[in-house]
N, C-alpha and C. Protein backbone atom coordinates (compact mmCIF):
# COMPACT_ATOMS: atom_id res chain seq x y z
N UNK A 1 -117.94 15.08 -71.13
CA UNK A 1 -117.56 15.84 -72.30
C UNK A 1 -116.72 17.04 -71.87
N UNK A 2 -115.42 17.10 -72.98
CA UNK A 2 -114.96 18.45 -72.26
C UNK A 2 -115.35 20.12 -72.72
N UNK A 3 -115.18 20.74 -71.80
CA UNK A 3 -115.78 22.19 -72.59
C UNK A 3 -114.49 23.18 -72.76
N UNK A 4 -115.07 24.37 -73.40
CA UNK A 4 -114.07 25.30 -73.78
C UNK A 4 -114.45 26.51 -72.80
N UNK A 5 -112.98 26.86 -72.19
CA UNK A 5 -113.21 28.04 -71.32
C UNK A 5 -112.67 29.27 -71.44
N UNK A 6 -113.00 30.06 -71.89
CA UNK A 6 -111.58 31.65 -72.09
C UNK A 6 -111.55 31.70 -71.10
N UNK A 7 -110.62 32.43 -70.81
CA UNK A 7 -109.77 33.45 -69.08
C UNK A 7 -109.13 34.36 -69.81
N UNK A 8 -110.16 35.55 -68.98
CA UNK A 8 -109.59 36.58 -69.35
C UNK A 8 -108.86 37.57 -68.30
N UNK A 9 -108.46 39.17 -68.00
CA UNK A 9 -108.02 39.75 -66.95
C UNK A 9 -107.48 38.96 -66.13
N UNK A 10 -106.76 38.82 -66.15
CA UNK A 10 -105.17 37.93 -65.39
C UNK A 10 -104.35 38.94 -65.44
N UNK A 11 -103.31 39.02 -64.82
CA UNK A 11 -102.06 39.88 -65.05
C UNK A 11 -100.71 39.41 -65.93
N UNK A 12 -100.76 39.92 -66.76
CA UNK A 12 -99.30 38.79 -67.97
C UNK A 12 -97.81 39.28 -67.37
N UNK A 13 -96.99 39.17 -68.02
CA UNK A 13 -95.78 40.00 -67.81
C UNK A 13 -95.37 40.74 -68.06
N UNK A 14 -96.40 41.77 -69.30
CA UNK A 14 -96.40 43.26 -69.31
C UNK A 14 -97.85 44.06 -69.50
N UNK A 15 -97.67 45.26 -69.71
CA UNK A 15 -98.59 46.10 -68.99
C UNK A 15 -99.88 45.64 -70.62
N UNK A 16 -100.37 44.86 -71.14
CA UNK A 16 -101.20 44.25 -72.41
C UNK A 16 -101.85 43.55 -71.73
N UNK A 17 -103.39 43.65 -72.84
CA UNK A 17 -104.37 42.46 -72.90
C UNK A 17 -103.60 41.01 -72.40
N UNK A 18 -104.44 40.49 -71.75
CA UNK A 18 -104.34 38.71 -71.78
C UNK A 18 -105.23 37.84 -72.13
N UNK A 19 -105.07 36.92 -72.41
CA UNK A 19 -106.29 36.00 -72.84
C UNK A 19 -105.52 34.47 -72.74
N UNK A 20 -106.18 33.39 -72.46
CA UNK A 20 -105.71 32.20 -72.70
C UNK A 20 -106.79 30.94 -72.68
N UNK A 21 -107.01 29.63 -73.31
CA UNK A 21 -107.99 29.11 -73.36
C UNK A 21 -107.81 27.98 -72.85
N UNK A 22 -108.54 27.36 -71.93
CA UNK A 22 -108.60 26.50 -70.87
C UNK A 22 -109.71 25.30 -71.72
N UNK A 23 -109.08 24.01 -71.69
CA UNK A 23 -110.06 23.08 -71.85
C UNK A 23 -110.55 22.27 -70.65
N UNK A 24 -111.82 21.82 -70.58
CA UNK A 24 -111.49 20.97 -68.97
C UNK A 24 -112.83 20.84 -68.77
N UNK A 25 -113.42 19.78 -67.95
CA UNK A 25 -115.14 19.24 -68.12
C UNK A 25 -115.72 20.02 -67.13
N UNK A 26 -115.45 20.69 -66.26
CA UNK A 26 -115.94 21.82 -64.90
C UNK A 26 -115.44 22.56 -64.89
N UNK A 27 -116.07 23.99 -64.60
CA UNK A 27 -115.59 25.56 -64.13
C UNK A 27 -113.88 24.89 -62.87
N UNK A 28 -114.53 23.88 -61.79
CA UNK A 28 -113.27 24.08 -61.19
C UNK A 28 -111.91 23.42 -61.39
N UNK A 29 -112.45 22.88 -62.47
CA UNK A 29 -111.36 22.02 -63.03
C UNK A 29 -110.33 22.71 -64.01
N UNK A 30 -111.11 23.46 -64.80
CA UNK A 30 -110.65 24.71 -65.39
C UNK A 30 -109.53 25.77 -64.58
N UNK A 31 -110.00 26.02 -63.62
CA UNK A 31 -110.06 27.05 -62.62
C UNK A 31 -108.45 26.52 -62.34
N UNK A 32 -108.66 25.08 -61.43
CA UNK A 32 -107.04 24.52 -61.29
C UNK A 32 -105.92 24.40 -62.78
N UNK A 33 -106.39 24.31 -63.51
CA UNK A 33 -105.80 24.34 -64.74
C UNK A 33 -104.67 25.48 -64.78
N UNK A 34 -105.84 26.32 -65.11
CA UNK A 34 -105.39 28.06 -65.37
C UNK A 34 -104.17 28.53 -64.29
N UNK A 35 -104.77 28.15 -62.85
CA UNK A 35 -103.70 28.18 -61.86
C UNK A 35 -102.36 27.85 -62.28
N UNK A 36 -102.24 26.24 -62.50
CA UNK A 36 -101.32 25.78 -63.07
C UNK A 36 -100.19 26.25 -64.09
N UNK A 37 -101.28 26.99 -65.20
CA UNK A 37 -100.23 27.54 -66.70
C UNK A 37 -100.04 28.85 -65.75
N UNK A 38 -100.80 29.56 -65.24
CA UNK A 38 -100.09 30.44 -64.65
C UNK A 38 -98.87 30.42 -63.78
N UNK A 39 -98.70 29.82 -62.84
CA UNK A 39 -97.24 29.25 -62.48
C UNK A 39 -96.06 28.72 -63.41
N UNK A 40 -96.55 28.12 -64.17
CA UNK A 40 -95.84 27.70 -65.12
C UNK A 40 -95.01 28.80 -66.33
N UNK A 41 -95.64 29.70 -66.05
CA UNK A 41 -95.10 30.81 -66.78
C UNK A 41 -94.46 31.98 -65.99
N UNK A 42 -94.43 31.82 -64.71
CA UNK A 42 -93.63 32.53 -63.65
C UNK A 42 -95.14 33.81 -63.25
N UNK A 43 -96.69 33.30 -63.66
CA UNK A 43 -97.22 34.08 -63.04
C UNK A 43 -97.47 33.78 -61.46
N UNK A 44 -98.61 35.06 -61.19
CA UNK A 44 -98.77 34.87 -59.86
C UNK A 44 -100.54 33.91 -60.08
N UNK A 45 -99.98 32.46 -59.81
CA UNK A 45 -101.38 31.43 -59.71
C UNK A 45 -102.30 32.03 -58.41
N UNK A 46 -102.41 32.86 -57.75
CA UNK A 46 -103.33 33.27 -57.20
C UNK A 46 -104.14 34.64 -57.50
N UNK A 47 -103.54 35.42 -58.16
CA UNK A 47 -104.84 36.46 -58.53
C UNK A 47 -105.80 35.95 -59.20
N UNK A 48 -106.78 36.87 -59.46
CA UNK A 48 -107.94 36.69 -60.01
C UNK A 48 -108.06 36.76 -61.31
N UNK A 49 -108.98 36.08 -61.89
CA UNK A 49 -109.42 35.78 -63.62
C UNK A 49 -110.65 35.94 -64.11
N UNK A 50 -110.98 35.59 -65.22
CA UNK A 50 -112.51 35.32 -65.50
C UNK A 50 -112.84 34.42 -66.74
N UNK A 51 -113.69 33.26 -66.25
CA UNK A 51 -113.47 32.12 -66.81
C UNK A 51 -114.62 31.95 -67.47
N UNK A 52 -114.55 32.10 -68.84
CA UNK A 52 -116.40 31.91 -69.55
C UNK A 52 -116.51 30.80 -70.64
N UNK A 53 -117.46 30.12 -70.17
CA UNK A 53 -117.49 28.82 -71.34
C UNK A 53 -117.99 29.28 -72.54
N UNK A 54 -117.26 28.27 -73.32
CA UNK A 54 -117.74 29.09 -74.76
C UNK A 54 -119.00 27.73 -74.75
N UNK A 55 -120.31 28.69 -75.58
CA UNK A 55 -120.86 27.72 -75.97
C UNK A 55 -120.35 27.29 -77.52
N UNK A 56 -120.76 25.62 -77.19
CA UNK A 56 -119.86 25.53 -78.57
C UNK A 56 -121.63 24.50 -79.53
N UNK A 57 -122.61 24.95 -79.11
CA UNK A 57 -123.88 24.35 -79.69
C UNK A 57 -123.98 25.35 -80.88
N UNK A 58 -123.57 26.23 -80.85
CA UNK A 58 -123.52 27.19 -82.25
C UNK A 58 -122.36 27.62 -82.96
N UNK A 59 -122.16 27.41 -84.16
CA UNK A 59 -121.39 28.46 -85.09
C UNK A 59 -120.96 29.79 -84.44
N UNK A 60 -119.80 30.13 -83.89
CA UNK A 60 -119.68 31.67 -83.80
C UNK A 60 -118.18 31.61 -83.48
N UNK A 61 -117.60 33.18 -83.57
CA UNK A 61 -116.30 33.59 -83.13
C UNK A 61 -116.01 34.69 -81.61
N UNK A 62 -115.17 34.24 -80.91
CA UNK A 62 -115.33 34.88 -79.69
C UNK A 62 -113.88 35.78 -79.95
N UNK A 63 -114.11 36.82 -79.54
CA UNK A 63 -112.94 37.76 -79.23
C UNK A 63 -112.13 37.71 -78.09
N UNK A 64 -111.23 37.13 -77.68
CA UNK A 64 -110.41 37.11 -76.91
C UNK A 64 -109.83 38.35 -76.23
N UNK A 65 -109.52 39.22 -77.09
CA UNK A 65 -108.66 40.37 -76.88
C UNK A 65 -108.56 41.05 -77.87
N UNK A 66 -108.89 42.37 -77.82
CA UNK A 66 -108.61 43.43 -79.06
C UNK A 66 -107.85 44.14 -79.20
N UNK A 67 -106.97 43.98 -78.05
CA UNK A 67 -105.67 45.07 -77.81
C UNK A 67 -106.22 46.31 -77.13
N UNK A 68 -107.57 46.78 -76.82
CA UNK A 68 -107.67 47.54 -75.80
C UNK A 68 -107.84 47.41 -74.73
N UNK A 69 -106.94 48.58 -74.41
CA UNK A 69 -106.62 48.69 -72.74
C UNK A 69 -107.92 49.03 -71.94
């Protein structure tokens, strides 16, 4: 089954919040994913992130980003 992953604190291409949502059945599968769109967008695929599964057994809304710094 696949799960849902936010990534958050990445570095974007300007000085703002980031957020982006990763689908994928394992943390490291995810993990290579994220790498991936990050290159793909001229980031740097090796800094660091933070990757949290959403649980999806309940009703709810996750905040991605609120625009604070």
């Amino acid at each position: 089954m696949m799960k849902i992953w936010t990534c958050k604190g990445f570095t974007g291409m300007y000085a703002v919040p980031t957020a982006a949502v990763v689908v994928a059945r394992y943390k490291d599968e995810a993990t290579r994913l994220m790498r991936a769109l990050l290159t793909e967008n001229g980031l740097d695929p090796d800094q660091s992130f933070i990757l949290v599964q959403v649980d999806v057994s309940v009703p709810h809304a996750v905040m991605l980003s609120n625009g604070d710094y």
